[in-house]
C-alpha atoms as a PDB file:
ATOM      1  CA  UNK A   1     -30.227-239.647  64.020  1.00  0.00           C
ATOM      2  CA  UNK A   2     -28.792-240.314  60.041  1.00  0.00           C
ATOM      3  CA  UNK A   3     -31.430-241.585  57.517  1.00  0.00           C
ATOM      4  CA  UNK A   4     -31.255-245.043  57.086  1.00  0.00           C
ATOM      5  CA  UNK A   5     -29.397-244.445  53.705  1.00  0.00           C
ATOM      6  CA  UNK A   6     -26.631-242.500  54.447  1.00  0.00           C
ATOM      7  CA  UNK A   7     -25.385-244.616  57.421  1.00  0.00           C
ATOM      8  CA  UNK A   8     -22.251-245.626  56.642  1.00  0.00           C
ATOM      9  CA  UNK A   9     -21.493-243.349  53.449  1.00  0.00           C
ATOM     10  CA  UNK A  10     -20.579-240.487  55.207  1.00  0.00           C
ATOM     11  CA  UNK A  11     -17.892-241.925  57.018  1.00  0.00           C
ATOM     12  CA  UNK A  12     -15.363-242.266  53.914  1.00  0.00           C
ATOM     13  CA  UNK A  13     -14.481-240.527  51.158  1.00  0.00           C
ATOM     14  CA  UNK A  14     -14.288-243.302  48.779  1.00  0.00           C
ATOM     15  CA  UNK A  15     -17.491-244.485  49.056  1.00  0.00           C
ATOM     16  CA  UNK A  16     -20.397-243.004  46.629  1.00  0.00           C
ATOM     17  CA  UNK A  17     -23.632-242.998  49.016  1.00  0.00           C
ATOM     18  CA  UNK A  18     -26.768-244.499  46.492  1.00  0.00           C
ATOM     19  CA  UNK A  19     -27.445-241.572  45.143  1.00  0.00           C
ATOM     20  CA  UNK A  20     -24.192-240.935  44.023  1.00  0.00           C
ATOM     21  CA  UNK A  21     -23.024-238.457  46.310  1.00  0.00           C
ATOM     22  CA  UNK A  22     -20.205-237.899  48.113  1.00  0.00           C
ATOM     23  CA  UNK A  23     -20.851-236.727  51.760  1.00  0.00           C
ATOM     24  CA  UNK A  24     -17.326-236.048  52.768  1.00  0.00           C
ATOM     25  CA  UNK A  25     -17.140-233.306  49.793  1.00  0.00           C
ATOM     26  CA  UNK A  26     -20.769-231.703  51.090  1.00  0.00           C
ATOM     27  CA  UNK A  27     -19.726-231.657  54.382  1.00  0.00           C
ATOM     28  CA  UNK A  28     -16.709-229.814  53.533  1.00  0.00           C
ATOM     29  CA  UNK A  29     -18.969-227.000  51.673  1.00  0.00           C
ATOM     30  CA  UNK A  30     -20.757-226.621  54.884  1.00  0.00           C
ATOM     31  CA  UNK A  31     -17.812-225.682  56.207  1.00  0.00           C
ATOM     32  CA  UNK A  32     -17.437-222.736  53.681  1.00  0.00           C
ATOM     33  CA  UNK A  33     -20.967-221.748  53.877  1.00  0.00           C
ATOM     34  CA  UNK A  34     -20.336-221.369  57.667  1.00  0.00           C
ATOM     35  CA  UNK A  35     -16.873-218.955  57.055  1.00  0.00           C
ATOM     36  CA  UNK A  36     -16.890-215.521  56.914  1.00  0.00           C
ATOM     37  CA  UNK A  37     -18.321-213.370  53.545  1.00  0.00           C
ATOM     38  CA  UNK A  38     -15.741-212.157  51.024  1.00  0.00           C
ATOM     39  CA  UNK A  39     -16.847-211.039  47.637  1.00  0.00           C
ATOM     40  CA  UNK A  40     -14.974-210.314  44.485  1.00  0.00           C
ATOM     41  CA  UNK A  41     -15.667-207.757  41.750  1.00  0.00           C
ATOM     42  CA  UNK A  42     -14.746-207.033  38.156  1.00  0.00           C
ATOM     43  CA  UNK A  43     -14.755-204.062  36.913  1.00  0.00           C
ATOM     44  CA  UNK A  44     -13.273-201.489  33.889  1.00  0.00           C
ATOM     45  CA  UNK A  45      -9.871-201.054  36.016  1.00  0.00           C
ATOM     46  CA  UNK A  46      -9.526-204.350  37.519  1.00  0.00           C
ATOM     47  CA  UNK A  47     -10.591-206.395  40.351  1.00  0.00           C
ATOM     48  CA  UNK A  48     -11.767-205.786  43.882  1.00  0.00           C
ATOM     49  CA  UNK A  49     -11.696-207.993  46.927  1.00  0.00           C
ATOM     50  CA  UNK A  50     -13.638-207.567  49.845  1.00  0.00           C
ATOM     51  CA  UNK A  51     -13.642-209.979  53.193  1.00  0.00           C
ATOM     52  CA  UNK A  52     -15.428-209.792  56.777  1.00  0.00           C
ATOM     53  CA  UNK A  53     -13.106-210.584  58.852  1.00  0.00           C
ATOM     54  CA  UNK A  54     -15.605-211.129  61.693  1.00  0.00           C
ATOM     55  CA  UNK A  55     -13.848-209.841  64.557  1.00  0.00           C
ATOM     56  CA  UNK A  56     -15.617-212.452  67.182  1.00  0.00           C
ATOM     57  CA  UNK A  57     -14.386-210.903  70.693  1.00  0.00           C
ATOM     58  CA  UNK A  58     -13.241-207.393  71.726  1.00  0.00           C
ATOM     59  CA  UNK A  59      -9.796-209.015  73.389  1.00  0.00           C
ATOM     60  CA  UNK A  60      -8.903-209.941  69.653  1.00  0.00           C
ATOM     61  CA  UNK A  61      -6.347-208.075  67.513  1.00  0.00           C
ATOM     62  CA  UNK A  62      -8.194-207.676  63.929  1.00  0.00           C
ATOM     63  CA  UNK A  63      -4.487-207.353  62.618  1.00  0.00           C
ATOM     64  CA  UNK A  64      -4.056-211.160  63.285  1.00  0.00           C
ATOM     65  CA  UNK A  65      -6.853-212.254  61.243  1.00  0.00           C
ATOM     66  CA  UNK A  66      -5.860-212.637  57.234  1.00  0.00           C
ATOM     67  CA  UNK A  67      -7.962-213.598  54.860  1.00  0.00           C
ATOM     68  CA  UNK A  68      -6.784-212.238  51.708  1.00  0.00           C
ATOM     69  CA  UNK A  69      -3.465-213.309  50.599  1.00  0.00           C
ATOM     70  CA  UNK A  70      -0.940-212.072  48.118  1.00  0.00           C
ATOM     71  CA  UNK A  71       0.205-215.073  45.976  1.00  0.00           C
ATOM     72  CA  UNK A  72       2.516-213.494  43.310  1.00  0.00           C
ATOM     73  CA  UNK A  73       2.390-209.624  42.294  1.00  0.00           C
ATOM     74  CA  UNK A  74       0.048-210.160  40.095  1.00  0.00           C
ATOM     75  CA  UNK A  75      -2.627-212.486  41.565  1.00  0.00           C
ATOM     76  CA  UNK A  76      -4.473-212.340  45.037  1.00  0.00           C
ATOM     77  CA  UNK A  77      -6.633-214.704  46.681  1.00  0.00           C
ATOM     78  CA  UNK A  78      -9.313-214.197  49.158  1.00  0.00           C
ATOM     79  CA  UNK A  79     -10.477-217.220  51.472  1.00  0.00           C
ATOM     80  CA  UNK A  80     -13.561-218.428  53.314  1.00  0.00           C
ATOM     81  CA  UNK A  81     -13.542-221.402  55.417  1.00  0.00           C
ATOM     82  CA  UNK A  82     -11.281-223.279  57.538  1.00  0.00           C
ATOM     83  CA  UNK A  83      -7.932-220.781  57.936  1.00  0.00           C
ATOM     84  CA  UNK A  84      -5.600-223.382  58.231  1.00  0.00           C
ATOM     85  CA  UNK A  85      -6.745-224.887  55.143  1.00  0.00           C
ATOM     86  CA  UNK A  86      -6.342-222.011  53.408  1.00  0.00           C
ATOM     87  CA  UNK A  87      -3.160-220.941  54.405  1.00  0.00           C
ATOM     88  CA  UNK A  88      -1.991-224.497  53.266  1.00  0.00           C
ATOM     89  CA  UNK A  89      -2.933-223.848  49.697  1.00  0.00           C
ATOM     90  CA  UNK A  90      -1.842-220.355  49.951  1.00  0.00           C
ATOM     91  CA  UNK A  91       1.748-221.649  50.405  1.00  0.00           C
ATOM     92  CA  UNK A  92       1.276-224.267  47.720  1.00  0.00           C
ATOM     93  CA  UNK A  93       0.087-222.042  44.887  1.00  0.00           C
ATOM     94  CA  UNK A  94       2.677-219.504  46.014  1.00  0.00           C
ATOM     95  CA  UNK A  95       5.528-222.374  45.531  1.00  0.00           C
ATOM     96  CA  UNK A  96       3.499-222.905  42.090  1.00  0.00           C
ATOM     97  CA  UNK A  97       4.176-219.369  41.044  1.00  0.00           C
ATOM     98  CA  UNK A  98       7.489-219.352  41.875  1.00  0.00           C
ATOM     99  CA  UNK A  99       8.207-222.959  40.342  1.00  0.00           C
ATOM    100  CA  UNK A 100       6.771-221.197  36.685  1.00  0.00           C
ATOM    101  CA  UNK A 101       9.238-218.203  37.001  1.00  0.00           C
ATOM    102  CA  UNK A 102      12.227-220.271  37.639  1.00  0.00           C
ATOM    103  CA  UNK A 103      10.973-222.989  34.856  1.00  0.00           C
ATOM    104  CA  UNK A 104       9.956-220.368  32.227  1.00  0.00           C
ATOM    105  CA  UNK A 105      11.195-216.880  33.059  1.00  0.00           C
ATOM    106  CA  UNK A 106       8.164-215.504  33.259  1.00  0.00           C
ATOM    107  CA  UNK A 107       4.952-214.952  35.759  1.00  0.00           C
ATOM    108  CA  UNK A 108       2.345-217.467  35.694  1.00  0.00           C
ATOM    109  CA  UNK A 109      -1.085-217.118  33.851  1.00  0.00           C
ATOM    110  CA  UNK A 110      -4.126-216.689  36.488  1.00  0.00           C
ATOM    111  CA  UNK A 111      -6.104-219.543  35.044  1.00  0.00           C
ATOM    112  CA  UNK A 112      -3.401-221.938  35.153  1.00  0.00           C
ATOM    113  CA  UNK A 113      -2.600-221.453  38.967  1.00  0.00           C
ATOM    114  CA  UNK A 114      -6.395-221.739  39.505  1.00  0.00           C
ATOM    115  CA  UNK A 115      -6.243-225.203  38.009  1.00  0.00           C
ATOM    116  CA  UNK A 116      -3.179-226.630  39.367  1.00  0.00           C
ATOM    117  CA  UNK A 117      -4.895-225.521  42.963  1.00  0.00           C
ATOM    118  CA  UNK A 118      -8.076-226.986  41.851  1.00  0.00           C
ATOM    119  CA  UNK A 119      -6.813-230.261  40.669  1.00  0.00           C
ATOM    120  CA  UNK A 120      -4.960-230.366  43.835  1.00  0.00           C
ATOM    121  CA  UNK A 121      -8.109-229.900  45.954  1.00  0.00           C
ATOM    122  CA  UNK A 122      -9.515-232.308  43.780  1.00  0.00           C
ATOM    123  CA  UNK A 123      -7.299-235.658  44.595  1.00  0.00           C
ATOM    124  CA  UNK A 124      -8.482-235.308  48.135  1.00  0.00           C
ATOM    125  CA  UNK A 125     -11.704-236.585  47.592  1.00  0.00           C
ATOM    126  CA  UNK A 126     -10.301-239.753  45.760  1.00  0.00           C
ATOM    127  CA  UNK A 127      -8.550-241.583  48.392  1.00  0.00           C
ATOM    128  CA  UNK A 128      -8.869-242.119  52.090  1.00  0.00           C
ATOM    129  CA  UNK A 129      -7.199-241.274  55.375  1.00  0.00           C
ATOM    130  CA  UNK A 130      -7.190-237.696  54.102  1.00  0.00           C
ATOM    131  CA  UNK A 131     -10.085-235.004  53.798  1.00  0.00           C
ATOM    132  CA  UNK A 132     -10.980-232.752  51.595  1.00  0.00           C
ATOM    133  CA  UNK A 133      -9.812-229.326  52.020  1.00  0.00           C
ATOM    134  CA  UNK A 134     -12.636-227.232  53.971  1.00  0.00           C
ATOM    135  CA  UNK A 135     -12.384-224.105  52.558  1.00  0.00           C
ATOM    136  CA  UNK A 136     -13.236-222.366  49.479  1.00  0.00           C
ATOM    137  CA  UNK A 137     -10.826-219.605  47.300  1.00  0.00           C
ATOM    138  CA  UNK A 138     -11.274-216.740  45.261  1.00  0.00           C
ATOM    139  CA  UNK A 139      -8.603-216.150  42.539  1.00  0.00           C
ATOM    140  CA  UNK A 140      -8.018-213.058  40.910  1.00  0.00           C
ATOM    141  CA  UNK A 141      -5.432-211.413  38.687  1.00  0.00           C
ATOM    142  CA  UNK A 142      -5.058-210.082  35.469  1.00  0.00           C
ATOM    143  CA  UNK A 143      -4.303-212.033  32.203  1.00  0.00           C
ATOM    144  CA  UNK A 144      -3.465-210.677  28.834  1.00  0.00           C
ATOM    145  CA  UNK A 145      -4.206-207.684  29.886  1.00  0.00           C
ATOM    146  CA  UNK A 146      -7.778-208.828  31.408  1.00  0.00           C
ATOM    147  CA  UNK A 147      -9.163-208.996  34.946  1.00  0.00           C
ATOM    148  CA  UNK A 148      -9.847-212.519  35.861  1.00  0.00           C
ATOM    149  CA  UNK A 149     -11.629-213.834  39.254  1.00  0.00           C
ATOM    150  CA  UNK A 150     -11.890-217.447  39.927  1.00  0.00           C
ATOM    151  CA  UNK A 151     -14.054-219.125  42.955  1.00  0.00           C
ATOM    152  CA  UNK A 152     -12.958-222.852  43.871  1.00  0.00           C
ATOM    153  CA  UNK A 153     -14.715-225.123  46.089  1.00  0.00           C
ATOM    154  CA  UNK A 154     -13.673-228.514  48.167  1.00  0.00           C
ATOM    155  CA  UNK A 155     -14.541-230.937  44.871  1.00  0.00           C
ATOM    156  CA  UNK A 156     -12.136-228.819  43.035  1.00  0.00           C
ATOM    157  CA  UNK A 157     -14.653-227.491  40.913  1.00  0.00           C
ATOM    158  CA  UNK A 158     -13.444-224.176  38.992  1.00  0.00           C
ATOM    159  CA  UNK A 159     -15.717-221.444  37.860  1.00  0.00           C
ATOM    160  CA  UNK A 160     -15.345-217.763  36.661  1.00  0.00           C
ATOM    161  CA  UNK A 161     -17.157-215.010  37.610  1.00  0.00           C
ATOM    162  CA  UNK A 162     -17.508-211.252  36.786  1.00  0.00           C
ATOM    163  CA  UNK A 163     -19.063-211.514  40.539  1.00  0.00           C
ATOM    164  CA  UNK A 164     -19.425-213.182  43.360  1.00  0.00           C
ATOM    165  CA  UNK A 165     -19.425-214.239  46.910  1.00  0.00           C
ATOM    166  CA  UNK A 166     -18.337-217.245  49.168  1.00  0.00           C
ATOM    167  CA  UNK A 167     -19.381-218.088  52.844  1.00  0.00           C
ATOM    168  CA  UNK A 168     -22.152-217.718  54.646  1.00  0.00           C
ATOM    169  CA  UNK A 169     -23.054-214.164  53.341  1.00  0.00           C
ATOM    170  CA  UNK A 170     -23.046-215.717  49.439  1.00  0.00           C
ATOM    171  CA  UNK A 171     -26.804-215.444  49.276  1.00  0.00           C
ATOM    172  CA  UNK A 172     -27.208-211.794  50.265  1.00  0.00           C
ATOM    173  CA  UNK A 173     -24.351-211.254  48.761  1.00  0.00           C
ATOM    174  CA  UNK A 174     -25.290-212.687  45.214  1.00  0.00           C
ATOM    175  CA  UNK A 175     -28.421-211.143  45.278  1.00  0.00           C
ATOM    176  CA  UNK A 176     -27.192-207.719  45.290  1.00  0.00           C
ATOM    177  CA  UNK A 177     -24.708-208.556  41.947  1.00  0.00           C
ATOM    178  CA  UNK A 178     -27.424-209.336  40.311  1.00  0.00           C
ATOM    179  CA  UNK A 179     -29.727-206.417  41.064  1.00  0.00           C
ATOM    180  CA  UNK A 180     -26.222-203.818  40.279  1.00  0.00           C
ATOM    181  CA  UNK A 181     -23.402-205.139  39.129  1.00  0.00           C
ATOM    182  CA  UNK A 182     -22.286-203.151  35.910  1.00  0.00           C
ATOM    183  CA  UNK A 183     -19.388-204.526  34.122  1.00  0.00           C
ATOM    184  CA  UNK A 184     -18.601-200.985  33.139  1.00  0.00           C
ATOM    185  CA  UNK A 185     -18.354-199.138  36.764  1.00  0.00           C
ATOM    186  CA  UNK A 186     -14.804-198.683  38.388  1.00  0.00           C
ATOM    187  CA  UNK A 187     -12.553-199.963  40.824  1.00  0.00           C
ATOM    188  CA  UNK A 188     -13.664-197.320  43.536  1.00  0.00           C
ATOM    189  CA  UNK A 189     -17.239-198.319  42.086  1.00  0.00           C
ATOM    190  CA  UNK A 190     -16.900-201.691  42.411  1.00  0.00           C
ATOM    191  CA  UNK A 191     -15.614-201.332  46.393  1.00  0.00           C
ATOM    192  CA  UNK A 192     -18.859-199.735  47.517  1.00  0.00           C
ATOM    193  CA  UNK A 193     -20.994-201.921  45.686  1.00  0.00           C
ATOM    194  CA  UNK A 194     -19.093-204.627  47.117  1.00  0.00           C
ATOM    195  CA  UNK A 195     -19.294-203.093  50.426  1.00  0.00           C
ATOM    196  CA  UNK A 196     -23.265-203.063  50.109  1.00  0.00           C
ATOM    197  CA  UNK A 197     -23.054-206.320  49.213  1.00  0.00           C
ATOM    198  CA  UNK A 198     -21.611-207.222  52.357  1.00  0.00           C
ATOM    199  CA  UNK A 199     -24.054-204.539  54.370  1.00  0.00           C
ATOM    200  CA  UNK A 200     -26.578-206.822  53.423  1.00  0.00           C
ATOM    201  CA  UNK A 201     -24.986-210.276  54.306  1.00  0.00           C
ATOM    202  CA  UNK A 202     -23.368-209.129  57.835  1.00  0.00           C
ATOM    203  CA  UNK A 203     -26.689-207.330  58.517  1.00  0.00           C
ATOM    204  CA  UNK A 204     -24.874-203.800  58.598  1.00  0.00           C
ATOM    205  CA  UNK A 205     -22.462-205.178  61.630  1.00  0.00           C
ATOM    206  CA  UNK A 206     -18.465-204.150  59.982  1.00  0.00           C
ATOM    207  CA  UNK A 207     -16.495-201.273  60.365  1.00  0.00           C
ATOM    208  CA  UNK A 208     -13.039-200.558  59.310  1.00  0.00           C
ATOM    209  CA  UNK A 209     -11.937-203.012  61.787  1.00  0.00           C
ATOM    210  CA  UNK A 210     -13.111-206.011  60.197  1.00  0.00           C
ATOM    211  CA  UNK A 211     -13.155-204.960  56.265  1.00  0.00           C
ATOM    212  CA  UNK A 212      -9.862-205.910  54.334  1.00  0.00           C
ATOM    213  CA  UNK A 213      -9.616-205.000  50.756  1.00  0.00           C
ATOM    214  CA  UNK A 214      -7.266-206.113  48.222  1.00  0.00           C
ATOM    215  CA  UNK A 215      -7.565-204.738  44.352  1.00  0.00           C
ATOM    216  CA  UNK A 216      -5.624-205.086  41.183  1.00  0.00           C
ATOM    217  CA  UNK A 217      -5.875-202.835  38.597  1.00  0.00           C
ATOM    218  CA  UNK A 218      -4.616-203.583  34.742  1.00  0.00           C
ATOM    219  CA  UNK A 219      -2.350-200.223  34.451  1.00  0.00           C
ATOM    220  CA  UNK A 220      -0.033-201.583  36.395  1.00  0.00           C
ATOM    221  CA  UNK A 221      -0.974-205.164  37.279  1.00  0.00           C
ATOM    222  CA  UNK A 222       0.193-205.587  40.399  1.00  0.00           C
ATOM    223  CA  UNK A 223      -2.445-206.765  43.471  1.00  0.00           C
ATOM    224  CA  UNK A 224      -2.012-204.780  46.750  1.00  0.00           C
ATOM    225  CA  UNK A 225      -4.035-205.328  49.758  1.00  0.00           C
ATOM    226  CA  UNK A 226      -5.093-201.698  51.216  1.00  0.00           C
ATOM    227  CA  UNK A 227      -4.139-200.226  54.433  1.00  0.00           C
ATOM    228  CA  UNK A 228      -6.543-199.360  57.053  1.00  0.00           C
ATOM    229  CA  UNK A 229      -6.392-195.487  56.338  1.00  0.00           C
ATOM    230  CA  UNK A 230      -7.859-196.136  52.828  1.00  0.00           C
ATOM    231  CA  UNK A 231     -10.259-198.828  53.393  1.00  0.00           C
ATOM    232  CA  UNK A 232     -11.525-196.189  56.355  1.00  0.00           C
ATOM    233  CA  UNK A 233     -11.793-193.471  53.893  1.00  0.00           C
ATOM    234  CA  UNK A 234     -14.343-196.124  51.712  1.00  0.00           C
ATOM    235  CA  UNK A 235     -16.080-197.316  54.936  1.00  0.00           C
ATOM    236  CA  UNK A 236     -16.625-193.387  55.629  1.00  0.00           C
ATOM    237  CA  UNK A 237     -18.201-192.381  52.600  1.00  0.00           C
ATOM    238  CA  UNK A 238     -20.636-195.977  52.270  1.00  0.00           C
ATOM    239  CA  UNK A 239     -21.551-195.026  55.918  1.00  0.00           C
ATOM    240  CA  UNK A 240     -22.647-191.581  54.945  1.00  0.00           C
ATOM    241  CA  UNK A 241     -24.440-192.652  51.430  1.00  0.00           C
END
């Protein structure tokens, strides 16, 4: 049974409860915190994504199941949360990146997609008959040069990281970046870290089956998701460490 004060608050998302919060927008971050673990590392080279794909059922082809996403060559985004939702704002900030090349001949900064998604996200918990979006992004690419990662969340809120995680892993996951992450280590660094990271917030249960990586390194700028023969290779050698 609902408290006596938050009858009636949660049921639109227009309406601050008295405490000046709005449910809808919490209840959407449950939703993330109950999606699957991805993590996101900086490093000297570049930038490393890492998801748990959480294959749920043997009958299931672990192909089917994306959850990072390449939004222009330069700039990937991993997801945690409701799919569809995120497959929605995929295609949107994909249209966004295309809108800035035909508009200004050129590619568009990382930041600036980041906000355009967030502010997005964000009018959804101003009006009603709509929700807000359940799911939560990270955004990486590189900018001038420099790695950038990005986490959103269902208010629209944008921070920056030099790590992090999303889902229901984040705790684990967080608590490992700050116990080793070194802003100096590289890209093949950063993936083993990352997959400790996730070790600890799947309780050891992945194999190459349900790891995806994506990384993007500033020689060349351009993000790649890996294929299953190299992410096996890195799932190899953390096994054996």
């Amino acid at each position: 049974m609902q408290p006596q004060y938050q009858m009636g608050y949660d049921r639109a998302i227009t309406v601050f409860s008295p405490d000046g919060r709005l449910y809808q927008v919490e209840y959407a971050r449950e939703a993330v915190k109950r999606g699957t673990t991805a993590v996101g590392i900086k490093c000297n080279e570049g930038i490393v994504l890492i998801v748990d794909k959480r294959v749920s059922s043997r009958l299931l082809e672990p192909s089917s199941i994306e959850k990072i996403f390449r939004i222009d060559e330069h700039i990937g985004v991993a997801s945690s949360g409701l799919v569809g939702d995120a497959r929605a704002l995929v295609d949107r900030a994909r249209v966004e990146s295309q809108i800035n090349r035909v508009s200004y001949d050129e590619k568009i900064d990382v930041e600036t997609l980041a906000k355009k998604l967030c502010d997005h996200m964000q009018v959804y918990t101003q009006f009603g008959g709509a929700r807000p979006y359940g799911t939560a992004l990270l955004i990486v690419g590189i900018s001038d040069g420099e790695p950038r990662l990005f986490e959103t969340d269902p208010s629209g809120t944008l921070l920056e990281y030099k790590a992090t995680g999303i889902g229901t892993g984040r705790p684990a996951v967080m608590k490992t970046f700050d116990e080793e992450f070194d802003p100096s280590m590289s890209c093949s660094d950063a993936i083993m870290l990352g997959l400790k990271a996730l070790h600890a917030a799947t309780e050891g249960k992945f194999d190459v089956n349900t790891v995806e990586i994506g990384i993007i390194v500033k020689e060349d700028e351009l993000f790649r998701k890996m294929g299953k023969d190299e992410v096996k290779q890195y799932v190899d050698r953390f096994e054996a460490e």
